[in-house]
N, C-alpha and C. Protein backbone atom coordinates (compact mmCIF):
# COMPACT_ATOMS: atom_id res chain seq x y z
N UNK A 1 -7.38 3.39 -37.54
CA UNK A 1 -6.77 2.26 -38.21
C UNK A 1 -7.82 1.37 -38.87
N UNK A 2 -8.88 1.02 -38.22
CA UNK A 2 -10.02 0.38 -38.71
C UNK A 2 -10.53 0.36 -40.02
N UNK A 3 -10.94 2.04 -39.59
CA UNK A 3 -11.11 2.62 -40.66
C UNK A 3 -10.43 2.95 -42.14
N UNK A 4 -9.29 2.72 -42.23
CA UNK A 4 -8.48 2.61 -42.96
C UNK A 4 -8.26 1.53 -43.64
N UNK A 5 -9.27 0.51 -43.29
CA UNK A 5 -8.98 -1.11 -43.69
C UNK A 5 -7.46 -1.70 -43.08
N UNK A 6 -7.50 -1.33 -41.48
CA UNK A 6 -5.56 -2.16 -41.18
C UNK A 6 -6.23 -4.01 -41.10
N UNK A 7 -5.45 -4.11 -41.68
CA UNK A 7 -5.26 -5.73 -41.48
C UNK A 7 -5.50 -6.56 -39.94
N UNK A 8 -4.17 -5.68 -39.35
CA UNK A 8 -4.20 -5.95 -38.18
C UNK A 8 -4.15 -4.57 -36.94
N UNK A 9 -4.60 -4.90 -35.79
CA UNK A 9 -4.32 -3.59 -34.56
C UNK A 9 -3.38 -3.82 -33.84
N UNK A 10 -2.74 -2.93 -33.81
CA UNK A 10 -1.93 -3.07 -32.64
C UNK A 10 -1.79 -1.94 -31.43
N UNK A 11 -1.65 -2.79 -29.98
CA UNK A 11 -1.74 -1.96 -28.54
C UNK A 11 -0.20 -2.39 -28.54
N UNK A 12 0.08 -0.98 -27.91
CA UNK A 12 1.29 -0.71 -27.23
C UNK A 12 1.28 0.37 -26.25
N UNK A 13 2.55 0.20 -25.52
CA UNK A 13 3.10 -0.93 -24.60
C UNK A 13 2.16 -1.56 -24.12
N UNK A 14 2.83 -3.29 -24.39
CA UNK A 14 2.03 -4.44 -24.31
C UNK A 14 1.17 -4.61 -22.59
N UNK A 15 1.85 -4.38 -21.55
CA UNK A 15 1.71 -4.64 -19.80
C UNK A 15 0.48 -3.68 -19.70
N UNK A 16 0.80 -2.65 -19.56
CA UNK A 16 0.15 -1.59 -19.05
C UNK A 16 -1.79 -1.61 -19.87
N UNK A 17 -1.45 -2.03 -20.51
CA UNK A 17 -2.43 -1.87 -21.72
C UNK A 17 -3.59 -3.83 -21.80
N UNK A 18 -3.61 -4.46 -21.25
CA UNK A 18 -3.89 -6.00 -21.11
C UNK A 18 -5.46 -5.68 -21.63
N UNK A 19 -5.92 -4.28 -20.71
CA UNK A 19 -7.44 -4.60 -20.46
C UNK A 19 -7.85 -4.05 -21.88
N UNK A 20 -7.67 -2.67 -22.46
CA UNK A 20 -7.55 -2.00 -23.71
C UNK A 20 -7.47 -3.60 -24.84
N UNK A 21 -6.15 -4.12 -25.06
CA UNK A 21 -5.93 -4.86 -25.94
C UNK A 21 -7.35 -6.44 -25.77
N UNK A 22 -8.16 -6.58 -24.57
CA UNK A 22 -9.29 -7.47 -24.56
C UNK A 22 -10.49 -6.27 -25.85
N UNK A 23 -10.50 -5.10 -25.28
CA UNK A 23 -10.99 -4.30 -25.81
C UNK A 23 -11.45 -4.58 -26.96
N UNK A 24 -10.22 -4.10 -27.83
CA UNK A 24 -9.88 -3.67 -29.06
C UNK A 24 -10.39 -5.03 -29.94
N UNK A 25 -10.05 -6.49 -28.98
CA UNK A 25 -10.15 -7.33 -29.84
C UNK A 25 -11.69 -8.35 -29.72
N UNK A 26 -12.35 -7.52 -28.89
CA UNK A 26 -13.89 -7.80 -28.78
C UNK A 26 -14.54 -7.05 -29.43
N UNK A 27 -14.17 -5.74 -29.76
CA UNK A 27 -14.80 -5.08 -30.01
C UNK A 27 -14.68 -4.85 -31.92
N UNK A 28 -13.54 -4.79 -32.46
CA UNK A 28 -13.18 -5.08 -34.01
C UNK A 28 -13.14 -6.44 -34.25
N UNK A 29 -12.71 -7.45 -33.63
CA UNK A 29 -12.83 -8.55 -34.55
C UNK A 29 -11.38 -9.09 -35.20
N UNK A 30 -10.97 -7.76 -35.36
CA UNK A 30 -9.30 -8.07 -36.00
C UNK A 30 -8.43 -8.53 -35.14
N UNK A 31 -7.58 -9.37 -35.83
CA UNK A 31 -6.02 -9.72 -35.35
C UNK A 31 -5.56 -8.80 -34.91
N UNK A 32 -5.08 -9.06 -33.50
CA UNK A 32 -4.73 -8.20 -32.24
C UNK A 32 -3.18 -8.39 -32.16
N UNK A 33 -2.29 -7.38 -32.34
CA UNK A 33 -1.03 -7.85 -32.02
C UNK A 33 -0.61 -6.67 -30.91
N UNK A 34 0.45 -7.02 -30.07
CA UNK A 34 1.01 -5.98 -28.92
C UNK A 34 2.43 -6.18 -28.97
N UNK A 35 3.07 -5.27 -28.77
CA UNK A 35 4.47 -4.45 -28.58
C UNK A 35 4.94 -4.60 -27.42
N UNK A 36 5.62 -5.61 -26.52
CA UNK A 36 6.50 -5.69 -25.18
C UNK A 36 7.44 -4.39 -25.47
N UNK A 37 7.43 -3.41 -25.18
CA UNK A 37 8.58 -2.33 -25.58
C UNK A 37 9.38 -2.69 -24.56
N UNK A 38 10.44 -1.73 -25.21
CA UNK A 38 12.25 -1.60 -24.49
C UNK A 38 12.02 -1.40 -23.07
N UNK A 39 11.17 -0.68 -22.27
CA UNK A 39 10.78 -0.30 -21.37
C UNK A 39 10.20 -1.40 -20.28
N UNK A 40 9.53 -2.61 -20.87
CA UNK A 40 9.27 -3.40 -20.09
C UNK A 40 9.67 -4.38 -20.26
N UNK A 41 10.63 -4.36 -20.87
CA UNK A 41 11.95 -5.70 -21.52
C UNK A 41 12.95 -5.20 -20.31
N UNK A 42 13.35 -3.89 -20.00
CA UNK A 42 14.58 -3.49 -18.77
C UNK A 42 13.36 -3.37 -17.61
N UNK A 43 12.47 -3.47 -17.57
CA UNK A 43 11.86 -3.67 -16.45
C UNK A 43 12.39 -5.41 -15.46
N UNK A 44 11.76 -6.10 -16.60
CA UNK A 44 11.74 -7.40 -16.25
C UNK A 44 13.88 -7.57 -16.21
N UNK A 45 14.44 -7.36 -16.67
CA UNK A 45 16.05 -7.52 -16.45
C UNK A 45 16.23 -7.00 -15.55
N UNK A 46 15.61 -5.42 -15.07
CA UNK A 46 16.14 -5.20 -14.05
C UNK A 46 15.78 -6.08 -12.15
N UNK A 47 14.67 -6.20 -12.51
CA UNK A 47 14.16 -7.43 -11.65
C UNK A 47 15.10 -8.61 -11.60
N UNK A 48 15.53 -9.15 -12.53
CA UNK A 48 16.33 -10.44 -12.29
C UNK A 48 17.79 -9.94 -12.19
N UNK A 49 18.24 -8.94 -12.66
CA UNK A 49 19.65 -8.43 -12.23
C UNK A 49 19.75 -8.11 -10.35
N UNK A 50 18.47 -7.81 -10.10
CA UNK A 50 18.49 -7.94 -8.59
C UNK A 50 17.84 -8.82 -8.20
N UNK A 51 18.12 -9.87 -8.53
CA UNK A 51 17.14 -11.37 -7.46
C UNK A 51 15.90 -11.42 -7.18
N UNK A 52 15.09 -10.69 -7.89
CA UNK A 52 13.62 -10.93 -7.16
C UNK A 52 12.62 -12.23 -8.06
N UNK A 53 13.27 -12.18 -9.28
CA UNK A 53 12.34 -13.28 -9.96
C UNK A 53 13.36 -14.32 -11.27
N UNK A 54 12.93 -14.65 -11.96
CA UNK A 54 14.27 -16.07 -12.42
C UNK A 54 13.00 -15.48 -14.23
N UNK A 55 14.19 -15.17 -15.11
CA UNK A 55 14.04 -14.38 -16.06
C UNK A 55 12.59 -15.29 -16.73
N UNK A 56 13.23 -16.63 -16.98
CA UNK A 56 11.87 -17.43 -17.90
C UNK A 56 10.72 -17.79 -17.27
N UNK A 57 10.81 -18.01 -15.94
CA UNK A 57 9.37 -17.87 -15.49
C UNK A 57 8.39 -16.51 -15.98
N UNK A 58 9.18 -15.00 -15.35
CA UNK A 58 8.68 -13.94 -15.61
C UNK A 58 8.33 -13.91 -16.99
N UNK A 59 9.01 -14.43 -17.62
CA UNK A 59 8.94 -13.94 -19.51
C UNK A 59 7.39 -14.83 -20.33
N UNK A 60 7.81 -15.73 -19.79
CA UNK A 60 6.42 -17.05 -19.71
C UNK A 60 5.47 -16.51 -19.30
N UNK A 61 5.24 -15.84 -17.75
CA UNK A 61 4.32 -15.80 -17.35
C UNK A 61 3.72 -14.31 -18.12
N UNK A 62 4.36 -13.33 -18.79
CA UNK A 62 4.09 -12.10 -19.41
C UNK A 62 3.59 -12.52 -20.35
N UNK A 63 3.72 -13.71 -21.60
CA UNK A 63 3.77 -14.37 -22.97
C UNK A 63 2.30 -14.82 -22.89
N UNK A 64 2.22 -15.30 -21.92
CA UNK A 64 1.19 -16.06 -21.60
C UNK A 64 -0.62 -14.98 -21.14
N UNK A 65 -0.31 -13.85 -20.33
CA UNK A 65 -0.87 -12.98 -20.19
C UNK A 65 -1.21 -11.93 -20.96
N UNK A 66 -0.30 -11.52 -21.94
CA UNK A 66 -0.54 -11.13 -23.26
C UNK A 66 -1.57 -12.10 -24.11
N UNK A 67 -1.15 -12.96 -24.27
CA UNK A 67 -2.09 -13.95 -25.15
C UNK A 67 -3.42 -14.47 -24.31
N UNK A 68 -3.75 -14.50 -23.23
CA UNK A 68 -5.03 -14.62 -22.64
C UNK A 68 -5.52 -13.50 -22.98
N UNK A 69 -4.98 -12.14 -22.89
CA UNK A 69 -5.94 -10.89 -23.48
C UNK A 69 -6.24 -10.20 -24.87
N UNK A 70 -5.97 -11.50 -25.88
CA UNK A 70 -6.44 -11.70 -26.70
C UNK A 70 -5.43 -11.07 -27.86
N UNK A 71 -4.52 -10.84 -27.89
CA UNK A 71 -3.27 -10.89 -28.77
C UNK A 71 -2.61 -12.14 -29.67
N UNK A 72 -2.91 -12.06 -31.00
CA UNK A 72 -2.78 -12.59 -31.56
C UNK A 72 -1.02 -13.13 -32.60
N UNK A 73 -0.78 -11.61 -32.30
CA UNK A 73 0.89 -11.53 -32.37
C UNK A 73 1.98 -10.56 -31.26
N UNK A 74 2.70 -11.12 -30.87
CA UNK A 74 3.51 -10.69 -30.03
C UNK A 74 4.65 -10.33 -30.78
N UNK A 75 5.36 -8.95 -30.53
CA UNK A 75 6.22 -8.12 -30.55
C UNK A 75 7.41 -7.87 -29.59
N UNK A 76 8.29 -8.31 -29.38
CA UNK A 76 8.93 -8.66 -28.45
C UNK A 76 10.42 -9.04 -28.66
N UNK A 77 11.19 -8.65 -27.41
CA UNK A 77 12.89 -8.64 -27.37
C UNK A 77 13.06 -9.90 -27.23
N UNK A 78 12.49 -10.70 -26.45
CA UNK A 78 13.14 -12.12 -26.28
C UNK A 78 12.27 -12.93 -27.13
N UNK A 79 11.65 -12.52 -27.88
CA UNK A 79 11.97 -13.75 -29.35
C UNK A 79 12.93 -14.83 -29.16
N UNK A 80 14.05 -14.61 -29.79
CA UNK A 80 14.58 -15.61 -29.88
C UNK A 80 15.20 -16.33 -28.25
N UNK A 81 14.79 -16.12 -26.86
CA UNK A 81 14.46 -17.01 -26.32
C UNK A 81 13.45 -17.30 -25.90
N UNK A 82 12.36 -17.07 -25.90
CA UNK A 82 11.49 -17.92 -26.77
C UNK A 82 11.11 -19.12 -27.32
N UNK A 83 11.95 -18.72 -28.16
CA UNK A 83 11.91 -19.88 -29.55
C UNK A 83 12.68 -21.29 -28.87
N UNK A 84 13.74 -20.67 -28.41
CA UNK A 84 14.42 -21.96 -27.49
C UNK A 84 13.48 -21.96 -26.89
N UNK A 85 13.24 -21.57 -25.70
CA UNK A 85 12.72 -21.98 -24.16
C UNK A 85 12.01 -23.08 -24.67
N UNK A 86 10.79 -22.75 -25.76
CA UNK A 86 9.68 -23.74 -26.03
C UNK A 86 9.79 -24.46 -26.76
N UNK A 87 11.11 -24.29 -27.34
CA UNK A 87 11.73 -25.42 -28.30
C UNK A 87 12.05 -27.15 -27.52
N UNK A 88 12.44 -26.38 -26.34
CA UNK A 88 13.04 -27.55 -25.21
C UNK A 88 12.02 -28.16 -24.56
C-alpha cells in the first residue's frame, strides 16, 4: 500500500490487531485508520445481551484503545452512537 502512494493504512480487524496498528503507524508515518468489523461489533452485543458489561462503557473503552494505538480514523458500527454518546 505504501508503496503505491495510499494516502492512508488501514489494520483490520481493529481488537486483535492494537499492537500491529502502533506498528504500522511508527513505522510509515501515515494516517492510520482501523476497521471494528461485524465480528467484534456481535462480540461486544453478545456480552451485553448476557449481562456481563453495560454496552457504552465497553464501546468507549474499545474507541478509546483503538485511538491510544495510534489510529487516526475509526471504522465502525456504532458510529452513530457515538456521535450521541459524546454529543451528551
Amino acid at each position: 500500500d505504501v508503496e503505491e502512494g495510499a494516502d492512508i493504512l488501514m489494520v483490520k480487524p481493529a481488537l486483535p490487531y492494537l499492537d500491529i496498528l502502533w506498528r504500522v503507524r511508527e513505522r510509515f508515518g501515515k494516517p492510520t485508520a482501523v476497521y471494528h468489523v461485524s465480528g467484534e461489533f456481535a462480540m461486544v452485543k453478545a456480552g451485553v445481551a448476557n449481562g456481563c458489561f453495560e454496552e457504552r462503557a465497553a464501546v468507549l473503552e474499545i474507541m478509546t484503545s483503538l485511538k491510544r494505538a495510534g489510529a487516526d480514523l475509526i471504522v465502525t458500527y456504532w458510529a452513530r452512537e457515538l456521535a450521541e454518546w459524546t454529543r451528551n
